[in-house]
Each structure stands twice: as structure tokens, then as C-alpha cells.
C-alpha atoms as a PDB file:
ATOM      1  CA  UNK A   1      45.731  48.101 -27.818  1.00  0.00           C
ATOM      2  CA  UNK A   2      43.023  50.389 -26.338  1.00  0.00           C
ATOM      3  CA  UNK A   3      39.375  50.277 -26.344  1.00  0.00           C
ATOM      4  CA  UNK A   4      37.095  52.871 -24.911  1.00  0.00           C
ATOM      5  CA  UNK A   5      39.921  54.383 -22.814  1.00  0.00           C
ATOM      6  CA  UNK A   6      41.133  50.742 -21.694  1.00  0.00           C
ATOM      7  CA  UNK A   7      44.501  48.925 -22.257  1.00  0.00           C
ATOM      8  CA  UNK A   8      43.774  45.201 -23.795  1.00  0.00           C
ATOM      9  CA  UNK A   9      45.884  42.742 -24.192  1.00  0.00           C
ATOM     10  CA  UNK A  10      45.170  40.625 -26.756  1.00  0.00           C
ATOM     11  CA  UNK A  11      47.515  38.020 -26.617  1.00  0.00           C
ATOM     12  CA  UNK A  12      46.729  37.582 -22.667  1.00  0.00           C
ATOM     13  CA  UNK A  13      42.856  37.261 -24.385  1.00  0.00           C
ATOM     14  CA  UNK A  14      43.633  34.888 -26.668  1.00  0.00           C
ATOM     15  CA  UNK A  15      45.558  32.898 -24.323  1.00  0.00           C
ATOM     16  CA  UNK A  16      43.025  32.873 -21.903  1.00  0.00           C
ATOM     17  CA  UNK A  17      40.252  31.897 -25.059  1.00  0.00           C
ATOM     18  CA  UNK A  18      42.174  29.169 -26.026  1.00  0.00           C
ATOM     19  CA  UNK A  19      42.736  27.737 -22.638  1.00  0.00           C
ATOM     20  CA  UNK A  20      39.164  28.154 -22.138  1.00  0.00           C
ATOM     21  CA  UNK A  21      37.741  26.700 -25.133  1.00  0.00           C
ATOM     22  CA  UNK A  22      40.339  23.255 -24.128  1.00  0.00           C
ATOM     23  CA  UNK A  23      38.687  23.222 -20.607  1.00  0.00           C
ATOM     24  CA  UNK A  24      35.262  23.596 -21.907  1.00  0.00           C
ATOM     25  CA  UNK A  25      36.669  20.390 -24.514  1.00  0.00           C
ATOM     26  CA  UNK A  26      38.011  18.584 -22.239  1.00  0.00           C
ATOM     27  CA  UNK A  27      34.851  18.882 -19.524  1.00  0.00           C
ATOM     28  CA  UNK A  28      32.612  17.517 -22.861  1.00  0.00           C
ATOM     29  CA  UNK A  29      35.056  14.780 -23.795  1.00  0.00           C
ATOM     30  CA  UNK A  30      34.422  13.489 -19.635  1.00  0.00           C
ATOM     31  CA  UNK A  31      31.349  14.046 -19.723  1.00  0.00           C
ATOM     32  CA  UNK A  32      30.736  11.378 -23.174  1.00  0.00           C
ATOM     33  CA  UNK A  33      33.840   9.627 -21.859  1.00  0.00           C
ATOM     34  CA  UNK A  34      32.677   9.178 -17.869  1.00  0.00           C
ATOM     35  CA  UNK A  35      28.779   8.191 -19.139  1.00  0.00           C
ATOM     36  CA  UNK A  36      29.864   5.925 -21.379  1.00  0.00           C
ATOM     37  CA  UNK A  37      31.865   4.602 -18.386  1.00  0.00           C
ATOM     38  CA  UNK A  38      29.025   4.817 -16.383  1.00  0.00           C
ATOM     39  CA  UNK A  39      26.620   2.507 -18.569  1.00  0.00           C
ATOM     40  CA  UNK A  40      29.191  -0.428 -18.981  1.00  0.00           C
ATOM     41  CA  UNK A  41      29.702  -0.517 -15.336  1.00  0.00           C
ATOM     42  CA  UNK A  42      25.672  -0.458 -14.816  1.00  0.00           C
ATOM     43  CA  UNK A  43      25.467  -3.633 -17.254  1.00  0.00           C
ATOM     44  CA  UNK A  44      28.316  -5.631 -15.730  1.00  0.00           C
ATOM     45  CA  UNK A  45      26.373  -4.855 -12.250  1.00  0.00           C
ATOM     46  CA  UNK A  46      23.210  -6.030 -13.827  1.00  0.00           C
ATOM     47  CA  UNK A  47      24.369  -9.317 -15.086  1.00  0.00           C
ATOM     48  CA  UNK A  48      26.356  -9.912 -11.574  1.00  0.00           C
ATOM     49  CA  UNK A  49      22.858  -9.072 -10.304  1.00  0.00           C
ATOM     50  CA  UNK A  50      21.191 -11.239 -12.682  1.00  0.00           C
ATOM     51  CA  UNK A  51      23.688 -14.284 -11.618  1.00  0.00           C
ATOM     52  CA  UNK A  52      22.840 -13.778  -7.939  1.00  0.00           C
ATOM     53  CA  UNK A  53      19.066 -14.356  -8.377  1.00  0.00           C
ATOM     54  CA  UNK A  54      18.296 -10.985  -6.755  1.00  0.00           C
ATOM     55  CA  UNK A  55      14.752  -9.634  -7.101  1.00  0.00           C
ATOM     56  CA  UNK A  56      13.978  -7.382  -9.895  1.00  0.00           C
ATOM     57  CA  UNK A  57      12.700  -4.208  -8.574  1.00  0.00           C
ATOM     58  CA  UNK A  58      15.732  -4.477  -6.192  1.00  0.00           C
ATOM     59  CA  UNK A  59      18.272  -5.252  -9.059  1.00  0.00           C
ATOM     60  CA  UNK A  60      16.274  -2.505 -11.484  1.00  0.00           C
ATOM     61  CA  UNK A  61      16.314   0.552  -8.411  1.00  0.00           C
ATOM     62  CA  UNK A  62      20.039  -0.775  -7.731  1.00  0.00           C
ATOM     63  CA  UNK A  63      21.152  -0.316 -10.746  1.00  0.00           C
ATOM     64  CA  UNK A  64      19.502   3.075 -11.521  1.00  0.00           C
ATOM     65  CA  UNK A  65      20.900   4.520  -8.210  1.00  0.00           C
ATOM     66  CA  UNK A  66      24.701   3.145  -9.294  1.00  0.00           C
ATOM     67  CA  UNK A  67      23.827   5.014 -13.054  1.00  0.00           C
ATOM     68  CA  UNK A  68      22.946   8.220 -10.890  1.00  0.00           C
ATOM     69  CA  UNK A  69      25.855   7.831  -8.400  1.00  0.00           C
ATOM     70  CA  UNK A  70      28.387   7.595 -11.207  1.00  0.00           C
ATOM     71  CA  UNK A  71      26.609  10.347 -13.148  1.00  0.00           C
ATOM     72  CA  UNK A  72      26.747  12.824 -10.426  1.00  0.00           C
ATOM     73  CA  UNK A  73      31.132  11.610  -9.931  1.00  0.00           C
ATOM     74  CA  UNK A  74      31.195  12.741 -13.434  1.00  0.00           C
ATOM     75  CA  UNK A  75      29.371  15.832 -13.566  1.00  0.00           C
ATOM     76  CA  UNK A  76      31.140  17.113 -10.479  1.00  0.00           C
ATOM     77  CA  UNK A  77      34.514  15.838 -12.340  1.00  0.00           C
ATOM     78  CA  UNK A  78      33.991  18.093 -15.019  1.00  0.00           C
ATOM     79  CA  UNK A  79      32.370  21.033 -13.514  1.00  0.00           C
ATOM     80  CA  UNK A  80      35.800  21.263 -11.885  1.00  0.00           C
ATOM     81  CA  UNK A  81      37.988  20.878 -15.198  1.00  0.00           C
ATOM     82  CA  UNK A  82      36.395  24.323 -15.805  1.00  0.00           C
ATOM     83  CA  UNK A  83      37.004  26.235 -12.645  1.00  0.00           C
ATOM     84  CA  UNK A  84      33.995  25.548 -10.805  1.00  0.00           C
ATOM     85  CA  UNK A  85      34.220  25.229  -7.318  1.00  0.00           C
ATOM     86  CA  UNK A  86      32.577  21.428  -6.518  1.00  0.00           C
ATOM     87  CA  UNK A  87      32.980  21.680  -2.988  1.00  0.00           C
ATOM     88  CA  UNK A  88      30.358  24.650  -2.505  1.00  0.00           C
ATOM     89  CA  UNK A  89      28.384  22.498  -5.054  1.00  0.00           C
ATOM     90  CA  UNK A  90      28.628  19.016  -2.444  1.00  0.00           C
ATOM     91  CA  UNK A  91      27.747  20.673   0.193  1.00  0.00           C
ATOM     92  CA  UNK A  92      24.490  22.065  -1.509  1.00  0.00           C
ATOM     93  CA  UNK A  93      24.099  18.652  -2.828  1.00  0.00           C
ATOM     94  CA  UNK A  94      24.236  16.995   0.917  1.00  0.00           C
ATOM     95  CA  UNK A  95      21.886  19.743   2.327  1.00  0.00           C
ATOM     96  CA  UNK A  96      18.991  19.180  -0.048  1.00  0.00           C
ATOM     97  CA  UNK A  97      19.445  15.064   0.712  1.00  0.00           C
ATOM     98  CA  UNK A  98      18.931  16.053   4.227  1.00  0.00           C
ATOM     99  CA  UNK A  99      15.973  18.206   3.834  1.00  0.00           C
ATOM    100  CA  UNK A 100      14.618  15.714   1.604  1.00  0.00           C
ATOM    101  CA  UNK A 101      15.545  12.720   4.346  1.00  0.00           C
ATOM    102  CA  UNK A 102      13.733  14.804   7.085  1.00  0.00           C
ATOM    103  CA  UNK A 103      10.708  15.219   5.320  1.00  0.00           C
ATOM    104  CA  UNK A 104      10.698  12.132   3.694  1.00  0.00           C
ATOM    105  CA  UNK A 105      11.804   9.632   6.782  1.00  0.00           C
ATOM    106  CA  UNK A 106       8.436   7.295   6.905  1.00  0.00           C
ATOM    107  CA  UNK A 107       9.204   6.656   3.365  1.00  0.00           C
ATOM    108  CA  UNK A 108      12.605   6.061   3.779  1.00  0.00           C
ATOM    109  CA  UNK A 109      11.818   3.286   6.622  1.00  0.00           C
ATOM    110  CA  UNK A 110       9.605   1.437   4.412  1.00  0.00           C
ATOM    111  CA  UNK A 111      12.054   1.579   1.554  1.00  0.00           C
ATOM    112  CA  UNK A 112      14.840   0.521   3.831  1.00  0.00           C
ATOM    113  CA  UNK A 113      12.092  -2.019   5.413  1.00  0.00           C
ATOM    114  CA  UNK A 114      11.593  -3.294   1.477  1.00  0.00           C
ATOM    115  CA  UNK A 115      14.847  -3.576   0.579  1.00  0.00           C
ATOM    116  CA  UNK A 116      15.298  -6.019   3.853  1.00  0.00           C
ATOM    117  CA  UNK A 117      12.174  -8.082   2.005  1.00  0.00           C
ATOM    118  CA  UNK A 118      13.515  -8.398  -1.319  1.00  0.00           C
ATOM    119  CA  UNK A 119      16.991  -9.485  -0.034  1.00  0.00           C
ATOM    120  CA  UNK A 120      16.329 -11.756   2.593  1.00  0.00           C
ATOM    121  CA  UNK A 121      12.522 -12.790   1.199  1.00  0.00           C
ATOM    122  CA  UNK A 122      10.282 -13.809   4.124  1.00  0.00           C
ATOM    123  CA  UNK A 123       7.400 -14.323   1.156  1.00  0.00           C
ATOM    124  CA  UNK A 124       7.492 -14.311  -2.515  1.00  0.00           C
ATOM    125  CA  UNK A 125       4.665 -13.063  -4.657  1.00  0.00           C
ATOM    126  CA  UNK A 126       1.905 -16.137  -4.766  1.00  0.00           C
ATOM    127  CA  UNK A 127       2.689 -16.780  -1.207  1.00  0.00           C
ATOM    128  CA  UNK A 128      -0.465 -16.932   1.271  1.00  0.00           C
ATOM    129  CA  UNK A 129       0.656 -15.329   4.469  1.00  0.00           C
ATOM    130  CA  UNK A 130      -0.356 -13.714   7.543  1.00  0.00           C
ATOM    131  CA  UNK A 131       0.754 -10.325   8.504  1.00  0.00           C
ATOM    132  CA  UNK A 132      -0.287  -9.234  11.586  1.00  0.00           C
ATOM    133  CA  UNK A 133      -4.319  -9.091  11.387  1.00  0.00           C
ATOM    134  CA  UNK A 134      -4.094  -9.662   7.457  1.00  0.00           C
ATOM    135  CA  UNK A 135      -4.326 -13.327   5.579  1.00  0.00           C
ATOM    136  CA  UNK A 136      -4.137 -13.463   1.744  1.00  0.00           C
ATOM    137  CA  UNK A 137      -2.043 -13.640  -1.352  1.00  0.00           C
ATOM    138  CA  UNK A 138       0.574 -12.155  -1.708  1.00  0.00           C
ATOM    139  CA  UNK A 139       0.583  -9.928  -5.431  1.00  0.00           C
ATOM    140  CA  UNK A 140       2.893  -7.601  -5.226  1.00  0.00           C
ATOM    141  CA  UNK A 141       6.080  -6.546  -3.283  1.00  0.00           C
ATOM    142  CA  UNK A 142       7.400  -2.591  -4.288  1.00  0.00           C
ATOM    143  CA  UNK A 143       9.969  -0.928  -2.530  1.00  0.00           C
ATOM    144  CA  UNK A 144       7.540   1.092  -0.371  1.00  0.00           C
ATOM    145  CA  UNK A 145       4.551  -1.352   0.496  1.00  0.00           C
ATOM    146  CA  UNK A 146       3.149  -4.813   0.209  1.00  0.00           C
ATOM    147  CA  UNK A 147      -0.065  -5.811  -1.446  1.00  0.00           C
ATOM    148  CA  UNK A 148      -2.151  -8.938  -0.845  1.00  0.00           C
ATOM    149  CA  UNK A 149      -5.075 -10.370  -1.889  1.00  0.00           C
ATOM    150  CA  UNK A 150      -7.533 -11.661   1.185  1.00  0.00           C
ATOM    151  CA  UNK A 151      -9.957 -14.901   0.234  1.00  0.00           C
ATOM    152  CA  UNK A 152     -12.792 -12.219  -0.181  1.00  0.00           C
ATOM    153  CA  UNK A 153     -10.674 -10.772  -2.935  1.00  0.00           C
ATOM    154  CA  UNK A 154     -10.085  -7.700  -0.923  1.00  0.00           C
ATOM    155  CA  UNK A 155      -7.032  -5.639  -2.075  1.00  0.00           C
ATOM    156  CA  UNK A 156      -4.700  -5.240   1.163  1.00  0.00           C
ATOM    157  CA  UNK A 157      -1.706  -2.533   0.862  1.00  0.00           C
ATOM    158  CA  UNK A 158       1.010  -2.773   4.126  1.00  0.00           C
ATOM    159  CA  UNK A 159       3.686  -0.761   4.219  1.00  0.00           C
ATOM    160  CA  UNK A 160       6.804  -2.010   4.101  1.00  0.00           C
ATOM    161  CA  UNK A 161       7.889  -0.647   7.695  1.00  0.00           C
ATOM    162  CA  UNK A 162       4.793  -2.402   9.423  1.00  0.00           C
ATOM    163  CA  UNK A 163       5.855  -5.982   7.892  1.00  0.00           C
ATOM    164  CA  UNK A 164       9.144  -5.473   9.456  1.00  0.00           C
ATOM    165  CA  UNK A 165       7.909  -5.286  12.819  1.00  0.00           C
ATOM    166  CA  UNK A 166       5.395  -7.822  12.510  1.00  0.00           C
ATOM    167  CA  UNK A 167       5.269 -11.831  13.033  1.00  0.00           C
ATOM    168  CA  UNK A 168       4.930 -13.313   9.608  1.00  0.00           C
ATOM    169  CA  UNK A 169       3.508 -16.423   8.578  1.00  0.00           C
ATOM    170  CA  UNK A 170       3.880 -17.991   5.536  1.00  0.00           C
ATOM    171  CA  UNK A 171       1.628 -21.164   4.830  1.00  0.00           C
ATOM    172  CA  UNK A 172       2.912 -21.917   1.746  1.00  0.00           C
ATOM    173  CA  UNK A 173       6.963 -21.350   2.142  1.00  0.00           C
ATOM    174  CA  UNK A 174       6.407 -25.332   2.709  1.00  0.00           C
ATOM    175  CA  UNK A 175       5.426 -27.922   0.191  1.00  0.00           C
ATOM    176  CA  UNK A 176       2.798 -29.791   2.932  1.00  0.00           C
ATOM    177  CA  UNK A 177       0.706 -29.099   5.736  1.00  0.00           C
ATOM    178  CA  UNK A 178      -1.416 -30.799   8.532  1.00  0.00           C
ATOM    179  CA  UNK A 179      -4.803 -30.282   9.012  1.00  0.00           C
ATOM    180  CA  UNK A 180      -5.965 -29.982  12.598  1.00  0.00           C
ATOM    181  CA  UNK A 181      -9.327 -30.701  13.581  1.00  0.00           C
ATOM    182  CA  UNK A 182     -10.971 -31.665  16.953  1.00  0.00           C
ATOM    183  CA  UNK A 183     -14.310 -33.603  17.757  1.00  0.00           C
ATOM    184  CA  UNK A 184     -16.166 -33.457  21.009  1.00  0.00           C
ATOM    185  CA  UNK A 185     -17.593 -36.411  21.626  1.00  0.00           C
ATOM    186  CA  UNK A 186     -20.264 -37.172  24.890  1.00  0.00           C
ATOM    187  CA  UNK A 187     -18.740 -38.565  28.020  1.00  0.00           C
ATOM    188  CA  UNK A 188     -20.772 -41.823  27.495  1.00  0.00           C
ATOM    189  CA  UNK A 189     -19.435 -42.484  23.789  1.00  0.00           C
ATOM    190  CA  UNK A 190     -16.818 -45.129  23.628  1.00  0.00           C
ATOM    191  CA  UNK A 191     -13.456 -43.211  22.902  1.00  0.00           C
ATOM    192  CA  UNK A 192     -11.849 -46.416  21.259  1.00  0.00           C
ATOM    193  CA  UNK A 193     -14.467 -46.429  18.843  1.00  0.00           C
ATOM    194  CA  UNK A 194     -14.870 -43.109  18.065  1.00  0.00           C
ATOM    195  CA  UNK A 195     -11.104 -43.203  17.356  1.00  0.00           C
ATOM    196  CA  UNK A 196     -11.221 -45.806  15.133  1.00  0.00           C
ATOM    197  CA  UNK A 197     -13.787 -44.495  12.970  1.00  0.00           C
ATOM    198  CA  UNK A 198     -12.467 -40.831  12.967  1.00  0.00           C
ATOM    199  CA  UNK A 199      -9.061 -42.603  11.602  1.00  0.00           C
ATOM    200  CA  UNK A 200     -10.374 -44.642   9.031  1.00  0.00           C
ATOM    201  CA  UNK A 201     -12.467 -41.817   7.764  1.00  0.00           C
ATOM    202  CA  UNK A 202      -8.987 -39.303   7.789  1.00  0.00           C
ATOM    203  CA  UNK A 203      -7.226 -42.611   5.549  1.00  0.00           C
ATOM    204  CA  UNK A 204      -9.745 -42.713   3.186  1.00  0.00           C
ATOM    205  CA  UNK A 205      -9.815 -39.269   2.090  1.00  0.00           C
ATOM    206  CA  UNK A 206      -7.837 -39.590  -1.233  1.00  0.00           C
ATOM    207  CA  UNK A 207      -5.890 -36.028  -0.047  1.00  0.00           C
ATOM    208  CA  UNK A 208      -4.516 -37.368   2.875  1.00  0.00           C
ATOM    209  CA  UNK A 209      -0.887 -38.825   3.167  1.00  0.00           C
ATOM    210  CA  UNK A 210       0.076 -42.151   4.465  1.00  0.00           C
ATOM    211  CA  UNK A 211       3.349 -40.969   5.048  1.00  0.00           C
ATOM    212  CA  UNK A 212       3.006 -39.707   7.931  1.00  0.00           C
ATOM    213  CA  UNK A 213      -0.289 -41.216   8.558  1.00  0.00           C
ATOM    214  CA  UNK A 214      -3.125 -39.605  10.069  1.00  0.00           C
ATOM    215  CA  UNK A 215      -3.400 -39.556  14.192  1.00  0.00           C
ATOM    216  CA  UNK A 216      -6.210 -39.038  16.379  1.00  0.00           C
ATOM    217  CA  UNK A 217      -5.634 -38.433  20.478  1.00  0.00           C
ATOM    218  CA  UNK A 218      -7.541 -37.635  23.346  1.00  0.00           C
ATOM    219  CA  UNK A 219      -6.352 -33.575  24.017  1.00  0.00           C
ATOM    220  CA  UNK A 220      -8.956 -32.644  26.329  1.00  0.00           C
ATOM    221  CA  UNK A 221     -11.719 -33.456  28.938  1.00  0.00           C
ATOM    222  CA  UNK A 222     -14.001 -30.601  28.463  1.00  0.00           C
ATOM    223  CA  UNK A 223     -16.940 -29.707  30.745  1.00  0.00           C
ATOM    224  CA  UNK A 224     -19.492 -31.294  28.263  1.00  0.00           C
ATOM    225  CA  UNK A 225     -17.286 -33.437  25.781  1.00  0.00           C
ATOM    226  CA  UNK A 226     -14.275 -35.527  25.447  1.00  0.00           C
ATOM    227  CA  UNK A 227     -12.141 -33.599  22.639  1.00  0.00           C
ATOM    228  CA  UNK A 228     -10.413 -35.706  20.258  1.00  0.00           C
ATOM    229  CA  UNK A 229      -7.716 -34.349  17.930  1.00  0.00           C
ATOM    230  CA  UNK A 230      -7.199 -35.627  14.555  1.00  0.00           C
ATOM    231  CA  UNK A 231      -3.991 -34.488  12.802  1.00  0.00           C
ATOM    232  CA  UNK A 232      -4.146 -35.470   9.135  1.00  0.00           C
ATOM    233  CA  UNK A 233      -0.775 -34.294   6.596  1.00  0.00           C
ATOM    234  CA  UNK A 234      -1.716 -33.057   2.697  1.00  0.00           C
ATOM    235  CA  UNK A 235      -0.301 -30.831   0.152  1.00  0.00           C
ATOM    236  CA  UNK A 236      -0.762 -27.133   0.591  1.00  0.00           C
ATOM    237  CA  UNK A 237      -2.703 -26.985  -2.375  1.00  0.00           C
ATOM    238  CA  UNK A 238      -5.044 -29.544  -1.120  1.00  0.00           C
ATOM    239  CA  UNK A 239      -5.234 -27.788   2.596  1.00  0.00           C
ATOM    240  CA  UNK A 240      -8.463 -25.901   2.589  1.00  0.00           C
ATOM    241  CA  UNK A 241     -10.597 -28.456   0.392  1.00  0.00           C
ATOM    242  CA  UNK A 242      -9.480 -31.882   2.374  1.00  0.00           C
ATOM    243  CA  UNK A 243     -10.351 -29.706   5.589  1.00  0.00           C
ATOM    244  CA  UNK A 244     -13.708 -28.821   4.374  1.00  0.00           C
ATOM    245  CA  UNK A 245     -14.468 -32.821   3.421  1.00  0.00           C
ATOM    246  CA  UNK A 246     -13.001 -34.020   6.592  1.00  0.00           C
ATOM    247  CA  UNK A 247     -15.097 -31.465   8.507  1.00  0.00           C
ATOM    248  CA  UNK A 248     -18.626 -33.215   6.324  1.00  0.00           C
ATOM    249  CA  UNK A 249     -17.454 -36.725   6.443  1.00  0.00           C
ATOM    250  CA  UNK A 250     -16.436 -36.945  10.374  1.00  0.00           C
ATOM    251  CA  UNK A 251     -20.261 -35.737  11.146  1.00  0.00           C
ATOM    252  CA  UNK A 252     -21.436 -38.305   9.048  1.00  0.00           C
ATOM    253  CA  UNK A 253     -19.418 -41.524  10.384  1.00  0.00           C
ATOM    254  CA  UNK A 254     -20.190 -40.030  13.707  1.00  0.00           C
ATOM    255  CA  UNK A 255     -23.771 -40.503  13.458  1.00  0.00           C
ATOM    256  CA  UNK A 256     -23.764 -43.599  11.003  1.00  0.00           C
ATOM    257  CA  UNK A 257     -21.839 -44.923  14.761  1.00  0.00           C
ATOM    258  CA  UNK A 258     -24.654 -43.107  16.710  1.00  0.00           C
ATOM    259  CA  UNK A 259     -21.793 -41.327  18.276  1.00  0.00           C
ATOM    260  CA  UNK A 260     -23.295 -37.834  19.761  1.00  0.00           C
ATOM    261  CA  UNK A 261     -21.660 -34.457  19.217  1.00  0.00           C
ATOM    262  CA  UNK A 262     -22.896 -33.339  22.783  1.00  0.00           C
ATOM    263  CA  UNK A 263     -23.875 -29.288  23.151  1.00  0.00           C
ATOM    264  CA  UNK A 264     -22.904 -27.257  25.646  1.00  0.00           C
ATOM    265  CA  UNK A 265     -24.602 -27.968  28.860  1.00  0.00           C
ATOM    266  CA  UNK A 266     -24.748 -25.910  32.154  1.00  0.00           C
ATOM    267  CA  UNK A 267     -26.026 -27.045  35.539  1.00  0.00           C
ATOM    268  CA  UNK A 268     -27.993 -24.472  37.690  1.00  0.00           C
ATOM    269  CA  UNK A 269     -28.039 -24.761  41.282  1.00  0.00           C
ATOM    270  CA  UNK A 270     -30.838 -22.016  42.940  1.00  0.00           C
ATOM    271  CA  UNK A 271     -30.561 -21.342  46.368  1.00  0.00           C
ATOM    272  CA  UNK A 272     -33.391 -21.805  48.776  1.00  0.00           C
ATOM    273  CA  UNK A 273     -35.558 -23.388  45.961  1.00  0.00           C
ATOM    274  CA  UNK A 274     -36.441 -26.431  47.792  1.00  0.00           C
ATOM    275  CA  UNK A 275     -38.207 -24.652  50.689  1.00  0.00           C
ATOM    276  CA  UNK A 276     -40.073 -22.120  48.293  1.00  0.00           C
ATOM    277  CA  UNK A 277     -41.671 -25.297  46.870  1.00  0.00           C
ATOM    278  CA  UNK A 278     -42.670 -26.791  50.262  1.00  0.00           C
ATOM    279  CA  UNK A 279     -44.132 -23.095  50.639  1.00  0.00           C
ATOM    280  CA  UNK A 280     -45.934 -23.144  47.537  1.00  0.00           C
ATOM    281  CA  UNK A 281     -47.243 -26.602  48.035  1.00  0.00           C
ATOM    282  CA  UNK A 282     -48.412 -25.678  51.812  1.00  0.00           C
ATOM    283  CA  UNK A 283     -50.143 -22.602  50.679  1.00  0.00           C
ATOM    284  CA  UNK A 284     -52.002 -24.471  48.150  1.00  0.00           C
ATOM    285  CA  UNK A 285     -53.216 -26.833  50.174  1.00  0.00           C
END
């Protein structure tokens, strides 16, 4: 058969239709097939997920990146049933995640930085911690930074990258906590006594613990004071208020014991000021 001065076969045409139309089929049919795939092996992740007690912004991100993983295998899968060439499409694929790592690479270190967090949890949201200069709460915990809370109810965002390379404390990772105080007391105050009533005012404090029971020692002999240490064990909840009360109640046994809480004293030695008053008191008379 000719058309416009060119030989056609039409059975090579139809041929080549029909094949076409059953790779253009077939590339739908993985493409429903492969998603569907896709989703149930998303959900079986999810519940493992859900069994292992892993955070949810790392289980939900995990799971979306598995959904686009498999969704890409697919595409590529049936891109190729038709003819294309997938290779020259990988390789285009791996050069834009390159360009996009490059520019991107702070982010990526605090998303690899909050991944570390989620897993291995240093602090949970509700926590009070310390992270390098900052204390608070802590109130949220994305993939990219940390927020917390300060006690002046100051919004604090870290990002994730910092925390990594920081000390961390977390005050409340523990159910109890000791409260540290020390007294200076004057160098003329009986210690034994002073002792005694700085301990019976720690046991009665209904916040304090008898098990273990409070302690005070002698930790230092200061210029102007003897220090005395009082280490007194509470709930975490109870930490800031009992330290507040012991703070109040210790100045007022103190001086119901007539016990000074000396200041800071300094002696001054001038040179030469004996003979400039002999001076002064020969040139007066």
C-alpha cells in the first residue's frame, strides 16, 4: 500500500499497534498492581513500627520514604515495559539527589542528627533538660530541630545537629533528685549544733525522703565561714519548691539558734601607716 509516494505496510503497523497498545497495558496493570503492592507493604511496616514503640514522626517520615522508594521501583519498572531507557532516567535521578544533598547538607545533618534523637531518645517531650547554655521543657522534637520551653516561658528552637554535639542533661529522665544546699556559718558558731538543727529542719520538711535520709557535712573552711552541705533526696516534681522552703526555713532555725550567717570580710594591711600617724600626731602637737 502507498501513501503520498511511500510504501506502508500495514500489517507490520498493526503489529507494531497491537504490541504497543499490550506494553502500554501491561505498564498500567504494574503500575495499579506495584502501588497496590506498595501500600500493603507500607502498613505491615507501620504496625512492625507500631510494635517496636518507635517515635511517631520517625515511624510517619519512615514510612512515607518506604511508599516513595517503592513508588519510584515501580515507575521505573514500567517505564521500561514500554521501551524507555531507565538507566539514562537513574542517573538523572542520582544527579538531582546530589545537587539537592550539596545544597541542602546543614539540613541533612540535623535530620540525620534527629533521627539519632528519636531512635536512641536522650529526652522525651515533657522532659526538663539542659542543652548546652539552654534549660527548659522540652515541647517538641521534629526531624530538623528541637524546641523547649525555658522557666520564663521563652520559646527555644536548637537544631538538631547542635544537640548532637552537645552535653545533655536531663533532670527528669529520673524519678528523684537531691537537693544541694550549703550554709556558711561564722568560725565561732558551734558546728555540732548548727548540724543538728540544719538536719532536723531538712526531716521535717514533709517533701523530703527518709529513705535515704537527709545529710549535712562540713565541705569547706572558707576565708570567712565554715560551709556546711546539706544533701536532702525528693521527687522531681517536688525539686524546685522543697528547695525554695529549705532555703526560708534554714535562715530561720539559724537565727531562732542565734547562729550567724557571717559576710564576707577582708583584712587590709597599709604599709607605712603606723609612722604617718606618729607624724600626724607630732605635727599636731
Amino acid at each position: 500500500m502507498e501513501f503520498l509516494g511511500f510504501t506502508v505496510d500495514v500489517a507490520s503497523l498493526t503489529e507494531g499497534g497491537i504490541q504497543l497498545i499490550i506494553k502500554v497495558l501491561l505498564a498500567i496493570l504494574i503500575l495499579v498492581v506495584g502501588r497496590w503492592i506498595a501500600k500493603k507493604v507500607v502498613s505491615i511496616a507501620n504496625k512492625v513500627m507500631a510494635r517496636s514503640h518507635l517515635d511517631d514522626t520517625v515511624s510517619s517520615f519512615l514510612s512515607r520514604l518506604l511508599y516513595g522508594v517503592l513508588l519510584v521501583i515501580v515507575i521505573l519498572a514500567a517505564l521500561s515495559k514500554v521501551g524507555v531507557q531507565t538507566t539514562s532516567v537513574v542517573a538523572i535521578l542520582g544527579g538531582a539527589a546530589l545537587a539537592v544533598g550539596l545544597a541542602l547538607k546543614d539540613q541533612l545533618s540535623n535530620f540525620a542528627a534527629g533521627i539519632l534523637i528519636v531512635i536512641f531518645r536522650p529526652f522525651v517531650r515533657g522532659d526538663f533538660v539542659q542543652i548546652s547554655s539552654y534549660t527548659g521543657t522540652v515541647t517538641d522534637i521534629s526531624l530538623i530541630n528541637t524546641h523547649i520551653t525555658t522557666t520564663n516561658n521563652h520559646d527555644v528552637v536548637i537544631p538538631n545537629s547542635d544537640i548532637s554535639t552537645s552535653a545533655i542533661i536531663n533532670y527528669t529522665s529520673l524519678p528523684n533528685r537531691r537537693v544541694d544546699i550549703t550554709v556558711g556559718i561564722g568560725y565561732d558558731a558551734n558546728i555540732k549544733t548548727a548540724k543538728d538543727v540544719l538536719l532536723a529542719t531538712a526531716k521535717a520538711n514533709p517533701m523530703a525522703f527518709t529513705d535515704p535520709e537527709p545529710v549535712v557535712r562540713v565541705t569547706n573552711l572558707g576565708d570567712n565561714s565554715v560551709d556546711l552541705t546539706i544533701n536532702v533526696w525528693t521527687s522531681n516534681d517536688d525539686w524546685w519548691a522543697m528547695q525554695c522552703d529549705l532555703l526560708e526555713e534554714f535562715k530561720v532555725a539559724l537565727d531562732e539558734h542565734k547562729i550567724d550567717i557571717p559576710f564576707p570580710q577582708r583584712s587590709i594591711h597599709v604599709s607605712g601607716l603606723d609612722q604617718l600617724v606618729n607624724k600626724s600626731d607630732s605635727d599636731n602637737a
